[in-house]
Protein backbone atom coordinates (compact mmCIF):
# COMPACT_ATOMS: atom_id res chain seq x y z
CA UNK A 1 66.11 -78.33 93.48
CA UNK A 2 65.02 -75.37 91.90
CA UNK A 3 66.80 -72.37 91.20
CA UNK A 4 64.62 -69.67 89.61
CA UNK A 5 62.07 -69.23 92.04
CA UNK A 6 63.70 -65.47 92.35
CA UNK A 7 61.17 -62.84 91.73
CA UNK A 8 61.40 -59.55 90.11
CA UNK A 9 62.64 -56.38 92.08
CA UNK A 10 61.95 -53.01 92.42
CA UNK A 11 62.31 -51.70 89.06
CA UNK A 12 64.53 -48.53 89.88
CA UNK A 13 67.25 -50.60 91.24
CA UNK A 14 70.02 -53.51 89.95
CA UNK A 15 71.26 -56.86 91.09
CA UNK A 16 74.99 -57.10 90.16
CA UNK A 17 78.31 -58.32 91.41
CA UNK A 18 80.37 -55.94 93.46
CA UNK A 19 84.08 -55.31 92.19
CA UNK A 20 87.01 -54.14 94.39
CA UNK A 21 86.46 -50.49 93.63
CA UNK A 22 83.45 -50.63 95.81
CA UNK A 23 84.95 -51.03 99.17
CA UNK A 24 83.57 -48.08 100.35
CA UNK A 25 80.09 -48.03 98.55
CA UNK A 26 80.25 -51.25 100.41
CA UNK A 27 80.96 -50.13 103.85
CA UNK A 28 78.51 -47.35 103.26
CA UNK A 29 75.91 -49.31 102.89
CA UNK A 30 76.41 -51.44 105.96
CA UNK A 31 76.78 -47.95 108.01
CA UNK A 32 73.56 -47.09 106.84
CA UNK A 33 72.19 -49.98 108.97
CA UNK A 34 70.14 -49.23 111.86
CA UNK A 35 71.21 -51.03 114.65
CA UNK A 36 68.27 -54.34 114.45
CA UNK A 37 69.36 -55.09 110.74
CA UNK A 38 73.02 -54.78 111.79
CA UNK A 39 72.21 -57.15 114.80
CA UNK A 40 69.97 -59.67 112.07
CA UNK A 41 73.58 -59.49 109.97
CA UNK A 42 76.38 -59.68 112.25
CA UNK A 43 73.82 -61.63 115.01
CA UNK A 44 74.76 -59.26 117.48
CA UNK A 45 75.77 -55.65 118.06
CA UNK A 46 78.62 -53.79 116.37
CA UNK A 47 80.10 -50.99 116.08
CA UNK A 48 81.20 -48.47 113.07
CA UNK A 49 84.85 -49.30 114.00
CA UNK A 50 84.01 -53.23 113.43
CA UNK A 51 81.87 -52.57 110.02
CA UNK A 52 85.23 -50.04 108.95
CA UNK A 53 86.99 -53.06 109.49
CA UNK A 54 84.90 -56.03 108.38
CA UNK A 55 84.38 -54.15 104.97
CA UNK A 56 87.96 -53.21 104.37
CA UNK A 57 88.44 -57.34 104.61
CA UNK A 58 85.44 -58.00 102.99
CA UNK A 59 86.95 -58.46 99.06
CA UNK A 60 90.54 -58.86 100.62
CA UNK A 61 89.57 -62.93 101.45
CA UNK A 62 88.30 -63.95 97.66
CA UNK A 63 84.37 -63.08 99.28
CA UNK A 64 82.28 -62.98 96.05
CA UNK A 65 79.43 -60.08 96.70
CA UNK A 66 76.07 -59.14 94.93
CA UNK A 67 74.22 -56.11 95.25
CA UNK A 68 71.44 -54.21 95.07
CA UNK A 69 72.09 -50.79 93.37
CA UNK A 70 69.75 -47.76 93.72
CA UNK A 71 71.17 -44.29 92.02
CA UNK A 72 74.42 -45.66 92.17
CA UNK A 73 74.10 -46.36 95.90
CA UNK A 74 74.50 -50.00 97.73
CA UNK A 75 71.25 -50.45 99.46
CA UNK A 76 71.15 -54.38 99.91
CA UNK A 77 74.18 -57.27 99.67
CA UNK A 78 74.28 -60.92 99.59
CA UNK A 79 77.91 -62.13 100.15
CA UNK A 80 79.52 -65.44 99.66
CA UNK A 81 82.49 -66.53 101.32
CA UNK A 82 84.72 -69.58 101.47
CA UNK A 83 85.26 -71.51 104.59
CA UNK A 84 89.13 -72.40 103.56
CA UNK A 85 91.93 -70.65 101.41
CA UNK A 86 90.27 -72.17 98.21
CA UNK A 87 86.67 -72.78 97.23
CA UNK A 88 86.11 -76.12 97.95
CA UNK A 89 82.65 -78.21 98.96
CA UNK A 90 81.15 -75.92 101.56
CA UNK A 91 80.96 -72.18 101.56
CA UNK A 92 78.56 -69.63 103.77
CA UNK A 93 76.13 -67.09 102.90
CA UNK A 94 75.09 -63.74 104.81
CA UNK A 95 72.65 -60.82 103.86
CA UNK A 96 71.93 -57.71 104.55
CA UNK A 97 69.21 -55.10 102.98
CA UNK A 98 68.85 -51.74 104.58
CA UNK A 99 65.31 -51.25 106.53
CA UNK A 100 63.84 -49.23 103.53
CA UNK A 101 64.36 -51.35 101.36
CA UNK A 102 63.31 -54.76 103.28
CA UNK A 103 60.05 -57.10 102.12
CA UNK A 104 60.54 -56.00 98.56
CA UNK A 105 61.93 -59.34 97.48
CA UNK A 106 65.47 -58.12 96.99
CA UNK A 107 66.98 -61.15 99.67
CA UNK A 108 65.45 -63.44 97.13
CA UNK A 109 67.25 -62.46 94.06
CA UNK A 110 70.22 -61.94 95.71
CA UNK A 111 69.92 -65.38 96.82
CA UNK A 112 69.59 -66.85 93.79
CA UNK A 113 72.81 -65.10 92.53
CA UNK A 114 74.40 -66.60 95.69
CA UNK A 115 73.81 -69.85 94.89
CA UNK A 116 74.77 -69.88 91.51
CA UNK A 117 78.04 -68.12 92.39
CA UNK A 118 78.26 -71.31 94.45
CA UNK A 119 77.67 -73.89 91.97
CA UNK A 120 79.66 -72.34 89.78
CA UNK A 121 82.53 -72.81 92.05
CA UNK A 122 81.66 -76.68 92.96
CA UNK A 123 80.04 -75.75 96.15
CA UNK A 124 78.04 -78.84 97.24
CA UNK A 125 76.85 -77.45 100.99
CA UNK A 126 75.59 -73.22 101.37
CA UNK A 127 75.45 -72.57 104.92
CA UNK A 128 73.38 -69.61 106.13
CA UNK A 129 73.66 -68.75 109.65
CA UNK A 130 71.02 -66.41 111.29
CA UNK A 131 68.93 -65.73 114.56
CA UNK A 132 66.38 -67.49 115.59
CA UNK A 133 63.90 -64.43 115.12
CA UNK A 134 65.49 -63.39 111.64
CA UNK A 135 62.02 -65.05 110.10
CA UNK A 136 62.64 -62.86 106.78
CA UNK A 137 65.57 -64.56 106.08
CA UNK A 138 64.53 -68.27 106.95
CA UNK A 139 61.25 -67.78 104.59
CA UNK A 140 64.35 -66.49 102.24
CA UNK A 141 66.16 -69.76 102.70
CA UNK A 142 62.50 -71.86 102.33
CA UNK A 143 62.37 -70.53 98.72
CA UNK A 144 65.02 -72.35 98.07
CA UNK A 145 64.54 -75.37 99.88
CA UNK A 146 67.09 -75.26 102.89
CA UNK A 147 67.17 -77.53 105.07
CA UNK A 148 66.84 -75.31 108.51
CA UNK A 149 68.34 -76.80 111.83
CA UNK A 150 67.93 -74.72 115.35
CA UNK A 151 71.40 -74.50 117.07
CA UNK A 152 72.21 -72.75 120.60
CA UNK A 153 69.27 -70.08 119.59
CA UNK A 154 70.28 -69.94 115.78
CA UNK A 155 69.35 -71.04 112.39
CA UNK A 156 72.05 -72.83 110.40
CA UNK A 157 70.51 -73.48 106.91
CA UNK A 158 71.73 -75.96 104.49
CA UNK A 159 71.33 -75.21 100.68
CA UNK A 160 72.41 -78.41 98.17
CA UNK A 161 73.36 -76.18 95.04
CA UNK A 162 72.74 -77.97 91.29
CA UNK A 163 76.09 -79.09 89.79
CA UNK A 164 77.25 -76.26 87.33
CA UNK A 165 76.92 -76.59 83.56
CA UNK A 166 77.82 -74.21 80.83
CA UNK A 167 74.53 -72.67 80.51
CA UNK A 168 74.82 -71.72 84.63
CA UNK A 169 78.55 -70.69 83.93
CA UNK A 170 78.61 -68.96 80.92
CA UNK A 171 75.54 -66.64 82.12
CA UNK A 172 77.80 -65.77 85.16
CA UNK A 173 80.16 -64.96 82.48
CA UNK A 174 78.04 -62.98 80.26
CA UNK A 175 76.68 -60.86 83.40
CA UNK A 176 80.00 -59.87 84.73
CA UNK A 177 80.86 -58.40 81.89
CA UNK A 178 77.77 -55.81 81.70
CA UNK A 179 78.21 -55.58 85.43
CA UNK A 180 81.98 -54.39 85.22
CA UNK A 181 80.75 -51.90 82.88
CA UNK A 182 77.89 -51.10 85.71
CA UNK A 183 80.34 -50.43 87.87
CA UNK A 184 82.63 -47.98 86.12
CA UNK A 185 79.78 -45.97 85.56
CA UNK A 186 78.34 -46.52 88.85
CA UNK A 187 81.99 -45.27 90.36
CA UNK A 188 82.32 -42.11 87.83
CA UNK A 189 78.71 -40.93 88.85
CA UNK A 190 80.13 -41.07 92.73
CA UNK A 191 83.28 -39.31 91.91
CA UNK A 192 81.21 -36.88 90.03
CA UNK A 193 78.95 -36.33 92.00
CA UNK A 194 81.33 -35.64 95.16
CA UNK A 195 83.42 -32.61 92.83
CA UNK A 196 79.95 -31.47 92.13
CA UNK A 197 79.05 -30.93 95.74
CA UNK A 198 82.42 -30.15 96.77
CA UNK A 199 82.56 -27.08 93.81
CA UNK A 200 78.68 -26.61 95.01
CA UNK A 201 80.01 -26.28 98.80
């Protein structure tokens, strides 16, 4: 199975791993939401009170997150979580990409990232759950040749990742390192920016 069937993105933004400082950039993002992408994430409606909650949790459980990063804002985020206390052979994956910024082939490379994540962590089954009518995600999951099964009015897809080798792990390696740097300057631009409006205000 291939792996690099991701396609470039929209130049002005950045695929990178999310670090724990982000919490709220996080949460932000999935505020932003309108209320069908929140129902394509979450498969059903939910409130601000459940995303404060679910991203509060959302680095507390080991998750491993990638996103996409436009002027220092989250706009799109592909998360992958393990199914025990440890990684072990299966893990899930679940997306979400605000509506402006949807059909711009930014699920794709945050898919790819995904899966490597996975492999790098001896995942042997991805699971992707969605609904039924989520088609942007299933042609997502096609790319990548999941196996897609209809359950109960959802999709569960099945992803076989490649074993890892030290080319797949040591380019994990090599982009965390930039993307930690990202990420300091991503969070001193926010912090600057807020004492700019606040002295503006």
């Amino acid at each position: 199975m291939s792996e690099t069937k991701a396609g470039p993105v929209q130049a002005s933004g950045t695929v990178r791993k999310l670090w724990p400082s982000e919490t709220e950039a996080f949460r932000n993002h999935l505020l932003r939401l309108d209320r069908g992408s929140r129902r394509m994430r979450f498969a059903h409606a939910v409130s601000d009170s459940f995303i404060e909650d679910y991203a509060t949790r959302m680095l507390e459980f080991g998750s491993i997150c990638y996103g996409y990063i436009v002027d220092c804002e989250i706009r799109a985020v592909a998360e992958l979580r393990k199914l025990s206390d440890h990684w072990g052979d299966e893990a899930e994956a679940a997306f979400s990409v605000e509506a402006a910024y949807q059909d711009r082939g930014i699920g794709t490379e945050l898919m790819g990232r995904v899966i490597r994540a996975a492999r790098n962590r001896g995942v042997r089954l991805l699971y992707m759950s969605c609904l039924a009518e989520n088609e942007r995600m299933q042609a997502i999951a096609k790319k990548y040749d999941a196996d897609l099964k209809f359950e109960l009015g959802d999709v569960i897809g099945e992803i076989v990742p490649e074993e890892a080798n030290y080319f797949s792990i040591m380019a994990e390696a090599a982009e965390d390192r930039v993307n930690y740097l990202m990420a300091v300057l991503d969070l001193q631009s926010r912090v600057l920016g807020r004492l700019t409006d606040k002295i503006a205000g």
